[in-house]
PDB file of N, CA and C in Angstrom:
ATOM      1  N   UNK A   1      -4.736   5.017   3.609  1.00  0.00           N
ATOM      2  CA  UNK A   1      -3.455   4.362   3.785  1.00  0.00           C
ATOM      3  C   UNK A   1      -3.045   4.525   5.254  1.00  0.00           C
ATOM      4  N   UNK A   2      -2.223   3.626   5.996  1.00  0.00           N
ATOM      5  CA  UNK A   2      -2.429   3.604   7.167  1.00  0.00           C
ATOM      6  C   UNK A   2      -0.765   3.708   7.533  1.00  0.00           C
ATOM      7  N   UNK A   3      -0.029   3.796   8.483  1.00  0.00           N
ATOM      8  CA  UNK A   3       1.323   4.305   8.979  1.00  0.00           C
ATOM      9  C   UNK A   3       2.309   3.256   8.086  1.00  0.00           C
ATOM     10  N   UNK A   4       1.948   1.895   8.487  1.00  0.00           N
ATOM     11  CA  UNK A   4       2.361   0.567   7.660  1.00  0.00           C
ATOM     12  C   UNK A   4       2.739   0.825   6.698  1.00  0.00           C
ATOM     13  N   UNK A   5       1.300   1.097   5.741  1.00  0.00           N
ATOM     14  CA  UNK A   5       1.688   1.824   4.259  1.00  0.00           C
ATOM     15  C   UNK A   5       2.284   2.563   3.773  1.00  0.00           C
ATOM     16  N   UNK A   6       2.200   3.846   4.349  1.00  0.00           N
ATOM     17  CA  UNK A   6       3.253   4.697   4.330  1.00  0.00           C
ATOM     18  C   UNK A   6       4.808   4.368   4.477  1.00  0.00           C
ATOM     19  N   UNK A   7       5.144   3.213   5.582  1.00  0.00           N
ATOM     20  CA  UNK A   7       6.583   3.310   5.522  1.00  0.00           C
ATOM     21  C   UNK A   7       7.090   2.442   4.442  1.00  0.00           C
ATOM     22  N   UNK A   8       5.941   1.311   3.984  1.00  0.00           N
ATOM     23  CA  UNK A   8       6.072   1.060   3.010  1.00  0.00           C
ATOM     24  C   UNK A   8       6.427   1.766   1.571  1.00  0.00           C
ATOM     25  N   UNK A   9       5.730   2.650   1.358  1.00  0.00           N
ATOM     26  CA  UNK A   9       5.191   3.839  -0.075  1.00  0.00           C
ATOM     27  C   UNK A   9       6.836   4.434  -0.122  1.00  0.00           C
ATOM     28  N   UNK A  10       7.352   4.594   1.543  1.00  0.00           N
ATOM     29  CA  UNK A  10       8.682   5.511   1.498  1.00  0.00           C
ATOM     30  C   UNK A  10       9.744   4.681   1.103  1.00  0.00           C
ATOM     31  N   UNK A  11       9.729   3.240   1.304  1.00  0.00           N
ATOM     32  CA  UNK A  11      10.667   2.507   1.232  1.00  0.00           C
ATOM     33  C   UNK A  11      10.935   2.237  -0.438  1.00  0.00           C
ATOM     34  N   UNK A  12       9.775   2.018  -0.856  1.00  0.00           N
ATOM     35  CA  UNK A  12      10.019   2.061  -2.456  1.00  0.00           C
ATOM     36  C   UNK A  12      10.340   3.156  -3.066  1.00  0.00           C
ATOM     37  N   UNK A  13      10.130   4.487  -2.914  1.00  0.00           N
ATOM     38  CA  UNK A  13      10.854   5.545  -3.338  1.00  0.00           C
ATOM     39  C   UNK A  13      11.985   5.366  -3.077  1.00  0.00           C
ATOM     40  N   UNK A  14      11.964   5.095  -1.486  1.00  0.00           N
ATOM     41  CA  UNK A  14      13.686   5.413  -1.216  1.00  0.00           C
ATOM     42  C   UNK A  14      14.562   4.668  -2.339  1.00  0.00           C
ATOM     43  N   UNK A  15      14.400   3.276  -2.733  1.00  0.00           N
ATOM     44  CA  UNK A  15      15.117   2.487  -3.731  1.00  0.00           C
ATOM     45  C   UNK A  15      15.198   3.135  -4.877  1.00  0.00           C
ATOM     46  N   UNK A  16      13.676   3.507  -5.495  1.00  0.00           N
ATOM     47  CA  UNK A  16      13.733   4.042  -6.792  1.00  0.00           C
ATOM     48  C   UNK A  16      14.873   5.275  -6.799  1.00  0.00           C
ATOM     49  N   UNK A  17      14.711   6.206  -6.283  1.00  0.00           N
ATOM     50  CA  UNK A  17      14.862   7.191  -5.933  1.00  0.00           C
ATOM     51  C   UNK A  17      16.675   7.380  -5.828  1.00  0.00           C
ATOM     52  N   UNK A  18      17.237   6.196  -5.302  1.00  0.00           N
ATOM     53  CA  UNK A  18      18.726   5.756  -4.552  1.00  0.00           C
ATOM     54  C   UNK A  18      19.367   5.203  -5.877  1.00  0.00           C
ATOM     55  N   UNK A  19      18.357   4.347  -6.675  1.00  0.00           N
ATOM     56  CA  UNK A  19      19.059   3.848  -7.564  1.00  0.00           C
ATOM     57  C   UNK A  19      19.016   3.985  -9.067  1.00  0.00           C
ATOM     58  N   UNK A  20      18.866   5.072  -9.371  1.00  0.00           N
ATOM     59  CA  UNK A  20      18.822   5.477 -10.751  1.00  0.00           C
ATOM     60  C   UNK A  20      20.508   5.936 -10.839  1.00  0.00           C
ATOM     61  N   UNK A  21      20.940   5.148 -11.921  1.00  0.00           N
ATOM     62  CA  UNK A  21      22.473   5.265 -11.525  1.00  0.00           C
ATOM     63  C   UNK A  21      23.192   7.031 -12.308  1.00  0.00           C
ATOM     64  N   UNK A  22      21.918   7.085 -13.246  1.00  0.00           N
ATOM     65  CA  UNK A  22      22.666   8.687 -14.051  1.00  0.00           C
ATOM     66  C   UNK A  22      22.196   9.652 -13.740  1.00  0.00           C
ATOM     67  N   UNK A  23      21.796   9.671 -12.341  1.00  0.00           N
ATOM     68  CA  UNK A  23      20.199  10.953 -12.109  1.00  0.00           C
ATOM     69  C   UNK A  23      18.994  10.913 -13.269  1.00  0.00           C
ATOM     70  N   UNK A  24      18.464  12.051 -12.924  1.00  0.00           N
ATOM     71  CA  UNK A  24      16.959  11.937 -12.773  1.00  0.00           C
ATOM     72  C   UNK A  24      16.661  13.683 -13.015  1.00  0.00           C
ATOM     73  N   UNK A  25      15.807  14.062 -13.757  1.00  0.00           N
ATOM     74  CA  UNK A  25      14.732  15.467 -13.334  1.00  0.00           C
ATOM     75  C   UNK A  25      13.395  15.145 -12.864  1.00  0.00           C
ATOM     76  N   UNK A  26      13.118  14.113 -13.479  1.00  0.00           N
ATOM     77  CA  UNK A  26      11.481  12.971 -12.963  1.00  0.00           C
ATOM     78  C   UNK A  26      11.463  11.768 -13.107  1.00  0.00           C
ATOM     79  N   UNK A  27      10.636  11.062 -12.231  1.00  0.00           N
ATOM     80  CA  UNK A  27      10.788   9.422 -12.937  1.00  0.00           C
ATOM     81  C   UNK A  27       9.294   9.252 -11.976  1.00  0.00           C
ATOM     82  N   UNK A  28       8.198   8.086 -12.504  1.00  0.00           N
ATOM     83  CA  UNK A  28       7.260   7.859 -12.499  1.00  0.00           C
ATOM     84  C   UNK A  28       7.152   5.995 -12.504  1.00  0.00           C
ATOM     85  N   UNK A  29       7.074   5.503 -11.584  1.00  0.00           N
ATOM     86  CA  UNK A  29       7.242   4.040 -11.217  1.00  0.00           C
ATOM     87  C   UNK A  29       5.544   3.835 -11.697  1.00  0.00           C
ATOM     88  N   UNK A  30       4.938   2.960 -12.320  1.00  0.00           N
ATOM     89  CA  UNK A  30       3.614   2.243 -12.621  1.00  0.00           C
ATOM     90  C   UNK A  30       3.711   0.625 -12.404  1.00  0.00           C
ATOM     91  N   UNK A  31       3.047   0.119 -11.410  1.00  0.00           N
ATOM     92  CA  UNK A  31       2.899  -1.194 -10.909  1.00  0.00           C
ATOM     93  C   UNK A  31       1.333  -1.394 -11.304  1.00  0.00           C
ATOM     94  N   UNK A  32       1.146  -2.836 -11.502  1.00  0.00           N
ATOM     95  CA  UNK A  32       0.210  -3.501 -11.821  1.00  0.00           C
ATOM     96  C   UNK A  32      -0.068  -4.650 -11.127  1.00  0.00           C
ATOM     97  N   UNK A  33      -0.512  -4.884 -10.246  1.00  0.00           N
ATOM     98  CA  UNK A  33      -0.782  -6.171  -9.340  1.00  0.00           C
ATOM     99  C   UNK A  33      -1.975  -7.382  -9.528  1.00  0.00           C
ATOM    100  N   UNK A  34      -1.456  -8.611 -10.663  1.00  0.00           N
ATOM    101  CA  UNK A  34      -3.031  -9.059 -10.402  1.00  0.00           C
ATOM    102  C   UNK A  34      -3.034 -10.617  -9.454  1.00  0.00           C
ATOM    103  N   UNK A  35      -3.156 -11.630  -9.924  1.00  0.00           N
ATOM    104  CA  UNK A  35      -3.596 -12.880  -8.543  1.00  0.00           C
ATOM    105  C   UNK A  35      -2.376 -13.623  -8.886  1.00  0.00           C
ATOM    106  N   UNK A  36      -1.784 -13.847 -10.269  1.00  0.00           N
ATOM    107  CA  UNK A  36      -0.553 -14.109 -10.645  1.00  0.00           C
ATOM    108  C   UNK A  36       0.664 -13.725 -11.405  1.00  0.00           C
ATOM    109  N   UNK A  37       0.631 -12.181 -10.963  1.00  0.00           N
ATOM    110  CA  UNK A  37       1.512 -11.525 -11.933  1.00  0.00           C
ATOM    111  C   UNK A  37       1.618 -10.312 -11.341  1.00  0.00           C
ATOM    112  N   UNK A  38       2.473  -9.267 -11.715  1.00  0.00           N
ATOM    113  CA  UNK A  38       2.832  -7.576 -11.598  1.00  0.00           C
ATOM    114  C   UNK A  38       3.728  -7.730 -12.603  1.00  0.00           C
ATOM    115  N   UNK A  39       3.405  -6.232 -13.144  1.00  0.00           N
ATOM    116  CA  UNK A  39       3.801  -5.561 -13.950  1.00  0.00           C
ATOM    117  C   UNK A  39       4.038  -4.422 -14.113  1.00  0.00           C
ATOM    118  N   UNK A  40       5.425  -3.826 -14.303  1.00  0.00           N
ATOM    119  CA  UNK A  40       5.697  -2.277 -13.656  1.00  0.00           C
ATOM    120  C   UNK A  40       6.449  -2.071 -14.872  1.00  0.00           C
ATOM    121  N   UNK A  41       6.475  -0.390 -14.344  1.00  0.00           N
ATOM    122  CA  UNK A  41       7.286   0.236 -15.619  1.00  0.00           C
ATOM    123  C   UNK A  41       8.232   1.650 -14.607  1.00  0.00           C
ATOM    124  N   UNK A  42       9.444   1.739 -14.845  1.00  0.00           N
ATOM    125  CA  UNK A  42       9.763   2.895 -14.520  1.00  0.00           C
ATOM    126  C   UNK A  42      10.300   3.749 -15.583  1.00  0.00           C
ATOM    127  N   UNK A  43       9.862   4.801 -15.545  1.00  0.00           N
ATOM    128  CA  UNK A  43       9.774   6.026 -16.657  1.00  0.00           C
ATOM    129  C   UNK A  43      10.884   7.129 -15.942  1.00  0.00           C
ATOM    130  N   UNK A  44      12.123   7.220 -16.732  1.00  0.00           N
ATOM    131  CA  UNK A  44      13.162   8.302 -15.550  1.00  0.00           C
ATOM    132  C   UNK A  44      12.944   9.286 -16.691  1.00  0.00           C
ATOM    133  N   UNK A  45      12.773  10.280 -17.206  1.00  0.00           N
ATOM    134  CA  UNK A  45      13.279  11.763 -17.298  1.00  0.00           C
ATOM    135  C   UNK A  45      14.097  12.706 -17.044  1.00  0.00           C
ATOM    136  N   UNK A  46      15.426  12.533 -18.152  1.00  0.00           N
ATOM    137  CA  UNK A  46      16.449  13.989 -17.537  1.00  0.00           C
ATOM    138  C   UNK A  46      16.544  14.532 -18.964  1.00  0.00           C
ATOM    139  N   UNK A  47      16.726  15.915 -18.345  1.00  0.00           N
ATOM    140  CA  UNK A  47      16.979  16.707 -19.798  1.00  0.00           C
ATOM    141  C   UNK A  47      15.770  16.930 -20.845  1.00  0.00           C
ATOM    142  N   UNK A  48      14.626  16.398 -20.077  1.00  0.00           N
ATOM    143  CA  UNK A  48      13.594  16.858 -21.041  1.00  0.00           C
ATOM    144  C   UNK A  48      13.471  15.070 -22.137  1.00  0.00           C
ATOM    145  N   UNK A  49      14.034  14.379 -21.832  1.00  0.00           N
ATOM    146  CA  UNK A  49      14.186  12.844 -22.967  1.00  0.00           C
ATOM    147  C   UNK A  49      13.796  11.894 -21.528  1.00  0.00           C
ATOM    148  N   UNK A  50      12.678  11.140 -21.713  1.00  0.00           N
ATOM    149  CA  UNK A  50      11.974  10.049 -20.929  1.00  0.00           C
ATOM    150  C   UNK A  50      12.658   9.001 -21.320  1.00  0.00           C
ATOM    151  N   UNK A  51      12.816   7.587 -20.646  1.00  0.00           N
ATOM    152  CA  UNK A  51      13.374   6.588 -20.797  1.00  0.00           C
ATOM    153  C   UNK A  51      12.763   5.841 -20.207  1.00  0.00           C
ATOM    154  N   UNK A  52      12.556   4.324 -20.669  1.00  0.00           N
ATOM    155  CA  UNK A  52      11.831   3.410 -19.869  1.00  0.00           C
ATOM    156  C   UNK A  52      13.186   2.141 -19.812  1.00  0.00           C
ATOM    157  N   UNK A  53      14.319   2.364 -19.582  1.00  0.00           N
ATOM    158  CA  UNK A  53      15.271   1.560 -19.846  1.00  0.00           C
ATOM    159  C   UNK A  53      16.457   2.383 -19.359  1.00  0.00           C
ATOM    160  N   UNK A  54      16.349   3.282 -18.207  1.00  0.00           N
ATOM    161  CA  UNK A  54      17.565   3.512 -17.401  1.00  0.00           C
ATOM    162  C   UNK A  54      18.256   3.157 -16.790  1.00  0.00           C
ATOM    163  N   UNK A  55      19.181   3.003 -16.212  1.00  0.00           N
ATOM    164  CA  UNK A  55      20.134   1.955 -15.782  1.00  0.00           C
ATOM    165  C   UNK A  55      19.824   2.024 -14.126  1.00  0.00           C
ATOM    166  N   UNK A  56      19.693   1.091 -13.654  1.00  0.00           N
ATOM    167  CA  UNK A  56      19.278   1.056 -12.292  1.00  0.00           C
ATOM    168  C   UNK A  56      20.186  -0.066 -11.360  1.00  0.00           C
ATOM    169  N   UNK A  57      20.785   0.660  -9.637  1.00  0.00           N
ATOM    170  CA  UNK A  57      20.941  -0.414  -9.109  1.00  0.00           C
ATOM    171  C   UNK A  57      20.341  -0.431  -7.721  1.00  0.00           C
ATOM    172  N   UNK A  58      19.510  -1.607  -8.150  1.00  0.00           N
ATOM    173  CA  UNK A  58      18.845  -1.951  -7.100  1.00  0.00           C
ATOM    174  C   UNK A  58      18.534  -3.311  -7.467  1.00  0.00           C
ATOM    175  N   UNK A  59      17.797  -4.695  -6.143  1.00  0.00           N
ATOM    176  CA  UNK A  59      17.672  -5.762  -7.020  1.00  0.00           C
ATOM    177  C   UNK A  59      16.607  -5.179  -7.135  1.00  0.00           C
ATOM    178  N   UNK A  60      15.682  -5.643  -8.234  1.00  0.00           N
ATOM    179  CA  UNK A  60      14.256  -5.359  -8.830  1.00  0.00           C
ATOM    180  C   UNK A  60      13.212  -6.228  -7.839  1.00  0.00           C
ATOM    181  N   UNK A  61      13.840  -7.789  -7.488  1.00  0.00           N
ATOM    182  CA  UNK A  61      12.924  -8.257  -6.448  1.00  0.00           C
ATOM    183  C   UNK A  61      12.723  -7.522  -5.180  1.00  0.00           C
ATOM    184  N   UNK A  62      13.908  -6.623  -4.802  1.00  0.00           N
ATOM    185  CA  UNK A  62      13.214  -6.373  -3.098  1.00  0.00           C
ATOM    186  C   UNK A  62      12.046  -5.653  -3.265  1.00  0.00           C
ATOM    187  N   UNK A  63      12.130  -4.759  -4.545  1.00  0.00           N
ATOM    188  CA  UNK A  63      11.031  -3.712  -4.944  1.00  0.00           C
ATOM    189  C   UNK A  63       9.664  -4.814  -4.962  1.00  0.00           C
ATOM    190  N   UNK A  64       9.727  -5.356  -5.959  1.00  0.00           N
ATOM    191  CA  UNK A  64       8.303  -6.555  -5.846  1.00  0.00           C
ATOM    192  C   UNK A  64       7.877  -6.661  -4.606  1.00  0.00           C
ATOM    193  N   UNK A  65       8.699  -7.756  -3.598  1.00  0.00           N
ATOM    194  CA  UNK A  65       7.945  -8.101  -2.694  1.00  0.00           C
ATOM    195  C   UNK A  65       7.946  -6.842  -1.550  1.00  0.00           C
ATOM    196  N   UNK A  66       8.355  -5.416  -1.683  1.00  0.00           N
ATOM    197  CA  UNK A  66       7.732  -4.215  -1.033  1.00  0.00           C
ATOM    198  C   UNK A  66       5.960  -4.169  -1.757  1.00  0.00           C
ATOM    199  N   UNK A  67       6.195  -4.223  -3.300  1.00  0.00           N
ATOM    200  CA  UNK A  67       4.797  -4.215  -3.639  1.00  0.00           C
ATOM    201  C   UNK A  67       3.834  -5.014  -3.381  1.00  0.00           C
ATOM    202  N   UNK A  68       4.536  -6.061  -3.276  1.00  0.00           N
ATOM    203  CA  UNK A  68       3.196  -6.962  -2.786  1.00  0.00           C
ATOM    204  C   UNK A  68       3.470  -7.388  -1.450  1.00  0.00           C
ATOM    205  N   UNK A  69       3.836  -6.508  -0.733  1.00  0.00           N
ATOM    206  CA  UNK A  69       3.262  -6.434   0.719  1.00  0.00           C
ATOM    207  C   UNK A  69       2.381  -5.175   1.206  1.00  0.00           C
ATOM    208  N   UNK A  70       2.700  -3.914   0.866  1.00  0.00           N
ATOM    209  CA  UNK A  70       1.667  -2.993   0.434  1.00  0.00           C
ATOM    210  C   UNK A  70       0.500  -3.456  -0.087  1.00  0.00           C
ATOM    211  N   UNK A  71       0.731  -4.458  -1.531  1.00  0.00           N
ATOM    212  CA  UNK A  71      -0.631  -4.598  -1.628  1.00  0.00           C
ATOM    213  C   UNK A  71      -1.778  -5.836  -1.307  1.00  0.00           C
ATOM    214  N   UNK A  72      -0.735  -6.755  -0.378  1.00  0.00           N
ATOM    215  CA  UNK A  72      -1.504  -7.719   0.495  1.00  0.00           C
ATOM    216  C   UNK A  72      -2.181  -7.080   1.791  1.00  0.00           C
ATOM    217  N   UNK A  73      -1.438  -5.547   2.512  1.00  0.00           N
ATOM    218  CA  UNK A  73      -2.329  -5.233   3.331  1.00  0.00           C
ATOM    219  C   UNK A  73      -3.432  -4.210   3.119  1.00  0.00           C
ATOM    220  N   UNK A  74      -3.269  -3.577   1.958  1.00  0.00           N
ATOM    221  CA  UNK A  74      -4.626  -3.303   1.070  1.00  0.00           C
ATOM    222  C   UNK A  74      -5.627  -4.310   1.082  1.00  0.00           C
ATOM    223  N   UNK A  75      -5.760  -5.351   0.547  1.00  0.00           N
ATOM    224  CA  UNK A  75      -6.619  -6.745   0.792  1.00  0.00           C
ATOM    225  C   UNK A  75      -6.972  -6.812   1.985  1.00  0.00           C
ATOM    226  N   UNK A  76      -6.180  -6.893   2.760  1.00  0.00           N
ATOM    227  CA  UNK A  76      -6.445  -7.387   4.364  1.00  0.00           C
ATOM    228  C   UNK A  76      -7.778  -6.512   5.181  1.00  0.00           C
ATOM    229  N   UNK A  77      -7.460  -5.625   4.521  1.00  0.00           N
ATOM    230  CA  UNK A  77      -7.984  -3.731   4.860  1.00  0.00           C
ATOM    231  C   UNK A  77      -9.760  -4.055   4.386  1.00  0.00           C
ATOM    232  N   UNK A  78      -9.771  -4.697   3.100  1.00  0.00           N
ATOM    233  CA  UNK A  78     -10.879  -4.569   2.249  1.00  0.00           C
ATOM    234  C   UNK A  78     -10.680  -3.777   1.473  1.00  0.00           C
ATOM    235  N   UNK A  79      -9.388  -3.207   0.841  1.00  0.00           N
ATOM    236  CA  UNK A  79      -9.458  -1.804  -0.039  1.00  0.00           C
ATOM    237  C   UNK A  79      -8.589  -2.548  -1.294  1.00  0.00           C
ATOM    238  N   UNK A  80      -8.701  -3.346  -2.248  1.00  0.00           N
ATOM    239  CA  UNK A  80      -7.665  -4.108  -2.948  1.00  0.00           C
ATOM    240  C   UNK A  80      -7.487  -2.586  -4.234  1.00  0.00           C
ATOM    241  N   UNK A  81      -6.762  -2.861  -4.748  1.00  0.00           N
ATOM    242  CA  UNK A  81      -6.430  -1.922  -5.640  1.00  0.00           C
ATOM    243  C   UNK A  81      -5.359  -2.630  -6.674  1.00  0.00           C
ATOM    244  N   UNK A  82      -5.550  -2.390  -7.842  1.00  0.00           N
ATOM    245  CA  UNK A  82      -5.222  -3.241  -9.203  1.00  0.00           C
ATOM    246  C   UNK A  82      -3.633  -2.451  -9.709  1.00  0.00           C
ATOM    247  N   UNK A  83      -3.784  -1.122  -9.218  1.00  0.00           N
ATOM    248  CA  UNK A  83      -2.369  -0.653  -9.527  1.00  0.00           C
ATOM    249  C   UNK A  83      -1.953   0.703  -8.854  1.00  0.00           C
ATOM    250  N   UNK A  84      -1.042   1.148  -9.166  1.00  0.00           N
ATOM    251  CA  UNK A  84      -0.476   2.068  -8.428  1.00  0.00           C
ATOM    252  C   UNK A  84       0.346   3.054  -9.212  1.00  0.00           C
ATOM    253  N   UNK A  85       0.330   4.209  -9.575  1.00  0.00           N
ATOM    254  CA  UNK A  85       1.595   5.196  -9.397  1.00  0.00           C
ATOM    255  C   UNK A  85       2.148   6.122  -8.646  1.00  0.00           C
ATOM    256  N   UNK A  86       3.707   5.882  -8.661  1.00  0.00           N
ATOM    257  CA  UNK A  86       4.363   7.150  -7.963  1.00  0.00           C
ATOM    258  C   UNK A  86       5.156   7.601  -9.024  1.00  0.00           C
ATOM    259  N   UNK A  87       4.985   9.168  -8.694  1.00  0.00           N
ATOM    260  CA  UNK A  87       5.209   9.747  -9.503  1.00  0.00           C
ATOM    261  C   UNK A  87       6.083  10.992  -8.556  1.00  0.00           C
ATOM    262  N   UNK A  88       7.677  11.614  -9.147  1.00  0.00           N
ATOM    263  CA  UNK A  88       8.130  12.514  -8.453  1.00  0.00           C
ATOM    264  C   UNK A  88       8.748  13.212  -9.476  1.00  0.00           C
ATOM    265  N   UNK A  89       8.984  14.777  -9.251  1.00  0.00           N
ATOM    266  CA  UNK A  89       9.882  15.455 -10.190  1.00  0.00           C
ATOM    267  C   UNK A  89      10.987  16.045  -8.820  1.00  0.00           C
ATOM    268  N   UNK A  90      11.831  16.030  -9.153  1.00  0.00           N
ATOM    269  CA  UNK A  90      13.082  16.566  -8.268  1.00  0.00           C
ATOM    270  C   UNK A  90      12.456  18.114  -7.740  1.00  0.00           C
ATOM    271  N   UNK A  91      12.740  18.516  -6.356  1.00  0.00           N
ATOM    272  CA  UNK A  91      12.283  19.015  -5.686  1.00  0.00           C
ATOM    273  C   UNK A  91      10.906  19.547  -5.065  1.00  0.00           C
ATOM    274  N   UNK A  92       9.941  18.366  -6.028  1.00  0.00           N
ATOM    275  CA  UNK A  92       8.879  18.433  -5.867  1.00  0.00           C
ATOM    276  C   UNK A  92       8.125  17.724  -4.545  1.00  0.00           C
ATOM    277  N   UNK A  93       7.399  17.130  -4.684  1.00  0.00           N
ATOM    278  CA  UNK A  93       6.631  16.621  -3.770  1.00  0.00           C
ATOM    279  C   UNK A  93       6.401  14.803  -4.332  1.00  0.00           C
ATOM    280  N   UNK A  94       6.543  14.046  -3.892  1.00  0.00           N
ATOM    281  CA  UNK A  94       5.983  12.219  -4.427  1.00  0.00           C
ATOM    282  C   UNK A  94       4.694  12.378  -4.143  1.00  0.00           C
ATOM    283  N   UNK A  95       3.974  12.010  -5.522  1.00  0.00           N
ATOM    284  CA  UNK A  95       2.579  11.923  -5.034  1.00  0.00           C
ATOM    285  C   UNK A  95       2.384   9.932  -6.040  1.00  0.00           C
ATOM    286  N   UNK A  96       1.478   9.567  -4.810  1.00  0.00           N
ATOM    287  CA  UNK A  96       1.053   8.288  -4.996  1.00  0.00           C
ATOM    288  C   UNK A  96      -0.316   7.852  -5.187  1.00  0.00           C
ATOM    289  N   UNK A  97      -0.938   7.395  -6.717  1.00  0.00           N
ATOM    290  CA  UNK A  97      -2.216   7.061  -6.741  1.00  0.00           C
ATOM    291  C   UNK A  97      -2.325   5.664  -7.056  1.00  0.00           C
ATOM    292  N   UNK A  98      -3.841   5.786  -6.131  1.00  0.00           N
ATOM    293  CA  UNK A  98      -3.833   3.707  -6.121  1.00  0.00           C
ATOM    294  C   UNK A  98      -4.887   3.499  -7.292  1.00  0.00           C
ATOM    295  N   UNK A  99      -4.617   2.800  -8.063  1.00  0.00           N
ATOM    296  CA  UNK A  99      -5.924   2.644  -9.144  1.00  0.00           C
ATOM    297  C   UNK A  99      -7.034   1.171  -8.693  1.00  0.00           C
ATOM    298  N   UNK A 100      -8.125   1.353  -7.985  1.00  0.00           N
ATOM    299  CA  UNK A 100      -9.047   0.197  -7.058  1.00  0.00           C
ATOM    300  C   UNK A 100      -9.879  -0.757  -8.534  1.00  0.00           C
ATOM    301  N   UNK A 101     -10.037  -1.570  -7.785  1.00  0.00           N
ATOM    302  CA  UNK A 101     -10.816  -2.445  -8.755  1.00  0.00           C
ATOM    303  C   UNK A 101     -12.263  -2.421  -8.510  1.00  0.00           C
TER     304      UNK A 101
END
């Protein structure tokens, strides 16, 4: 991943991260990128009870087209990759895996 990417990778946390409107102990974003479609899921966790239906404000498009600009310069690179998670628990560390095709 190259500096680009990275400020990219930060920018989508930062949203996720900004806009979970009831807090959070973990939450785990899963994107799916294919030639006409994405498909994501965000998973928030508080209190030990997961939710895939937390209340969020953010628009959901700026997030998209962050993802698929990340993952148009993956392509560009030669490195395409079919999906992605980030995954954070509060005071932990964000760790980000790319799933390649």
């Amino acid at each position: 991943m190259i500096t680009e990417d990275l400020e990219i990778v930060k920018k989508i946390f930062q949203m996720i991260e900004g806009g979970i409107v009831h807090g959070y102990d973990a939450f785990r974003y899963e994107v799916e990128v294919g030639e006409s479609y994405m498909e994501a899921e965000l998973a928030v966790e508080k209190e030990g009870v997961s939710v895939t239906d937390a209340e969020i404000d953010f628009d959901i498009s700026d997030l998209y087209f962050l993802v698929k600009e990340l993952k148009a310069n993956a392509v560009r690179r030669g490195e395409p990759w079919l999906s992605f998670v980030m995954s954070y628990r509060e005071g932990g560390q964000v760790t980000t895996k790319f799933n390649y095709e």
